[in-house]
N, C-alpha and C. Protein backbone atom coordinates (compact mmCIF):
# COMPACT_ATOMS: atom_id res chain seq x y z
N UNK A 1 -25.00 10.08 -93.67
CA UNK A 1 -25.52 9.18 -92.69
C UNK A 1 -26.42 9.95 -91.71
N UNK A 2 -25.75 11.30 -91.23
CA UNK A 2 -26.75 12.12 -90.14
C UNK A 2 -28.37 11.79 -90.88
N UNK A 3 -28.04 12.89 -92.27
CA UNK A 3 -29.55 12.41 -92.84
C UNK A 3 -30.33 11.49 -92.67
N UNK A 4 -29.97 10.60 -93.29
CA UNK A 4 -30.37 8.86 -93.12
C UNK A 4 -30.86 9.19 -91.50
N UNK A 5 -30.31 9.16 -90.19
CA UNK A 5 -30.88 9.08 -89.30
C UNK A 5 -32.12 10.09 -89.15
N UNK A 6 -31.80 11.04 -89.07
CA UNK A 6 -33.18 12.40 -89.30
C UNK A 6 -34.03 11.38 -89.63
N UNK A 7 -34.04 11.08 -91.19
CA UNK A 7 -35.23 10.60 -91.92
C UNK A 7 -36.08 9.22 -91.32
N UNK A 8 -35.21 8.58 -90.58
CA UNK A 8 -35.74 7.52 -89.77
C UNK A 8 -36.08 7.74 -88.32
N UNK A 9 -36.69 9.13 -87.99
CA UNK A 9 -37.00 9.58 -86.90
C UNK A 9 -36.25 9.84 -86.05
N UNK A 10 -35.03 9.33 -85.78
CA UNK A 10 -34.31 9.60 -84.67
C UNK A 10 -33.60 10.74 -84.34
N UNK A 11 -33.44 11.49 -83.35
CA UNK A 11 -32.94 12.43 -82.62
C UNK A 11 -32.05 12.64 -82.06
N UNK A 12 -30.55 11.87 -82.52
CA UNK A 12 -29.93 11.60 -81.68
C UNK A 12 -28.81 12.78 -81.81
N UNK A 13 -27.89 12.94 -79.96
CA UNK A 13 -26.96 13.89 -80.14
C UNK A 13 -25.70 14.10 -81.11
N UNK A 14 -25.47 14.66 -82.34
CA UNK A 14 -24.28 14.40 -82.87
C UNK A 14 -23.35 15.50 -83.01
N UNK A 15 -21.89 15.07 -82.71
CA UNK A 15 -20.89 15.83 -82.73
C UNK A 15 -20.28 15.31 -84.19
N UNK A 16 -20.25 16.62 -85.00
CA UNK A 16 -19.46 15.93 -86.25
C UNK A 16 -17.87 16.55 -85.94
N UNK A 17 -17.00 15.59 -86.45
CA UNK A 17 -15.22 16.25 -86.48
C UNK A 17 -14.98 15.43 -87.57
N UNK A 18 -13.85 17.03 -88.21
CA UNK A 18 -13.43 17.18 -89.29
C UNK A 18 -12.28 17.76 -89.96
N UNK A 19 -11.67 17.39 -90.85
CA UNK A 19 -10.26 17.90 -91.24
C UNK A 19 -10.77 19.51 -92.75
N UNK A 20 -11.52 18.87 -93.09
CA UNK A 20 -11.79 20.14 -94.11
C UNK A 20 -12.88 20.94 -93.89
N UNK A 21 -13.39 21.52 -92.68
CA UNK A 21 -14.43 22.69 -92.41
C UNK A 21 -15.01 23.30 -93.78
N UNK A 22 -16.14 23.43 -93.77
CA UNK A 22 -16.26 24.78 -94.34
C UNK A 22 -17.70 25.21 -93.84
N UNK A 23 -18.19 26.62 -94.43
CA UNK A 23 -19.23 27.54 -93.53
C UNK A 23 -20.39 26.80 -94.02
N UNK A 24 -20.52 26.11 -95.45
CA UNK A 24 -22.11 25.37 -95.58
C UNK A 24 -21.82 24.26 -94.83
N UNK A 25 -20.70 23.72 -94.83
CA UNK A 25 -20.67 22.13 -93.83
C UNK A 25 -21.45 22.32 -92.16
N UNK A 26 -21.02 23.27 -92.17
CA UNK A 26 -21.44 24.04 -90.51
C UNK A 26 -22.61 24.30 -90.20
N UNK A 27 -23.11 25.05 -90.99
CA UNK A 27 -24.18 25.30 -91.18
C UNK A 27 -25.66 24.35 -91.83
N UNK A 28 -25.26 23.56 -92.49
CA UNK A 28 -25.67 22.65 -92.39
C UNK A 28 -26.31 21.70 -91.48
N UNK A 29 -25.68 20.96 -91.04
CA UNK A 29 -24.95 20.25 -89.48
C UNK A 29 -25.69 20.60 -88.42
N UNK A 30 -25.57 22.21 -88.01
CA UNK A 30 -26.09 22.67 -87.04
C UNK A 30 -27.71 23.20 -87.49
N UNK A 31 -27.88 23.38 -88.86
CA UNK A 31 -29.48 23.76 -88.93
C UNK A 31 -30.23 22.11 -88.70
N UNK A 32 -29.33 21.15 -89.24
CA UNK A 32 -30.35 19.76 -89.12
C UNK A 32 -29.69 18.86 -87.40
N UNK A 33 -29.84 20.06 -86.73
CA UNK A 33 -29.67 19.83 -85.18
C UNK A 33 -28.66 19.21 -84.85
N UNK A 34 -27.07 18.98 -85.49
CA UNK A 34 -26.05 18.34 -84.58
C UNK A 34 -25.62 19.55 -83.63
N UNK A 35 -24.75 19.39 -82.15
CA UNK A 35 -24.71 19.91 -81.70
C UNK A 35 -23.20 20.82 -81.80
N UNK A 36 -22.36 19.87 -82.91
CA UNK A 36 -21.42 20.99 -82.68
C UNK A 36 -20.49 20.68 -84.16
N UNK A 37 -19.64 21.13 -84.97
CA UNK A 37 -19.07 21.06 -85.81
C UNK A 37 -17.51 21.29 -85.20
N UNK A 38 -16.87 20.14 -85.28
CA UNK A 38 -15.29 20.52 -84.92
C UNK A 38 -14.34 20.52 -85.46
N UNK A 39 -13.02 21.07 -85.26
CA UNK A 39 -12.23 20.62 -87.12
C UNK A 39 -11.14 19.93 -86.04
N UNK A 40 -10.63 19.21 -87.32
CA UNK A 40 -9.15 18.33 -86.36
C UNK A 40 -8.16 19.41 -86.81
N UNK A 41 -7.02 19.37 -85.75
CA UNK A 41 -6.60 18.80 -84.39
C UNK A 41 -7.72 18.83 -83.56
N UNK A 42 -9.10 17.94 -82.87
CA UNK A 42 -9.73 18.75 -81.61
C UNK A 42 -9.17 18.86 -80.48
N UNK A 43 -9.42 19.88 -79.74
CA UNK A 43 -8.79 20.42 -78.65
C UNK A 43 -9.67 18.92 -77.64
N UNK A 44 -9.21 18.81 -76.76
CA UNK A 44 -9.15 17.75 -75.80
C UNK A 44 -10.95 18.50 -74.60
N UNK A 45 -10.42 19.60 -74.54
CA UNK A 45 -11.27 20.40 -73.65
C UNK A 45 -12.89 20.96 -74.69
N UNK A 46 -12.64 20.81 -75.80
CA UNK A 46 -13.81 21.17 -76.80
C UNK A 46 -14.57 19.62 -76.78
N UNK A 47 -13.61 18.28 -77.07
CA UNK A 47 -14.39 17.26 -77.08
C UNK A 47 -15.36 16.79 -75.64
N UNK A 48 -14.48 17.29 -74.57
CA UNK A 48 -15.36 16.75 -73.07
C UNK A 48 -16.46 17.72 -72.88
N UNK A 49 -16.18 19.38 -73.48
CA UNK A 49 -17.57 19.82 -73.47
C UNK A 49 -18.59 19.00 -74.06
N UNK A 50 -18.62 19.13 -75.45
CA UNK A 50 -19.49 18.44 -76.52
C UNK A 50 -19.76 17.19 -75.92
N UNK A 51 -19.23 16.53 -75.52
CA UNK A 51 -19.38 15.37 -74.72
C UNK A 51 -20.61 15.16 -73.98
N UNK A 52 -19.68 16.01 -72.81
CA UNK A 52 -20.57 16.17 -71.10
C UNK A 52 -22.36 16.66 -71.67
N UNK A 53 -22.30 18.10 -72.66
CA UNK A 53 -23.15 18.36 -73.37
C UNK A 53 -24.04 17.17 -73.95
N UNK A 54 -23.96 16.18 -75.21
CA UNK A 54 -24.58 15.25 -75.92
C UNK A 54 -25.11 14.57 -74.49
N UNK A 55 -24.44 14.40 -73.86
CA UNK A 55 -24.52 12.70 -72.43
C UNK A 55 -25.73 13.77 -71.40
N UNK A 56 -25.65 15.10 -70.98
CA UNK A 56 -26.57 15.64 -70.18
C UNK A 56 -25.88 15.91 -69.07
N UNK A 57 -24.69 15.87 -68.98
CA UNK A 57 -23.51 15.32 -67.72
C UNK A 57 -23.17 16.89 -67.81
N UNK A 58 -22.87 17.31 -66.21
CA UNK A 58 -22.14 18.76 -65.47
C UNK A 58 -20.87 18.21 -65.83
């Protein structure tokens, strides 16, 4: 789906979370500009960064 958006111009901030990580998933992700790759359990304090981050918010 990220793709799909790329390809239809849009730019939007994305946080992907996930139960099965791996280093091309990551890498991936972050070369086609999402801003963060997370694995589940997410930590509570990793999601309000990524958050505050995507929104522009201190």
């Amino acid at each position: 789906m990220h793709d799909r958006i790329i390809a239809l111009g849009y730019a939007l901030p994305t946080i992907f979370i996930t139960a099965f990580p791996s280093a091309d998933l990551k890498a991936n992700a972050l070369a086609k500009g999402a801003l963060a790759v997370l694995e589940k359990p997410v930590d509570p304090d990793a999601i309000a960064h990524w958050l505050s981050v995507a929104l522009d918010a201190p």
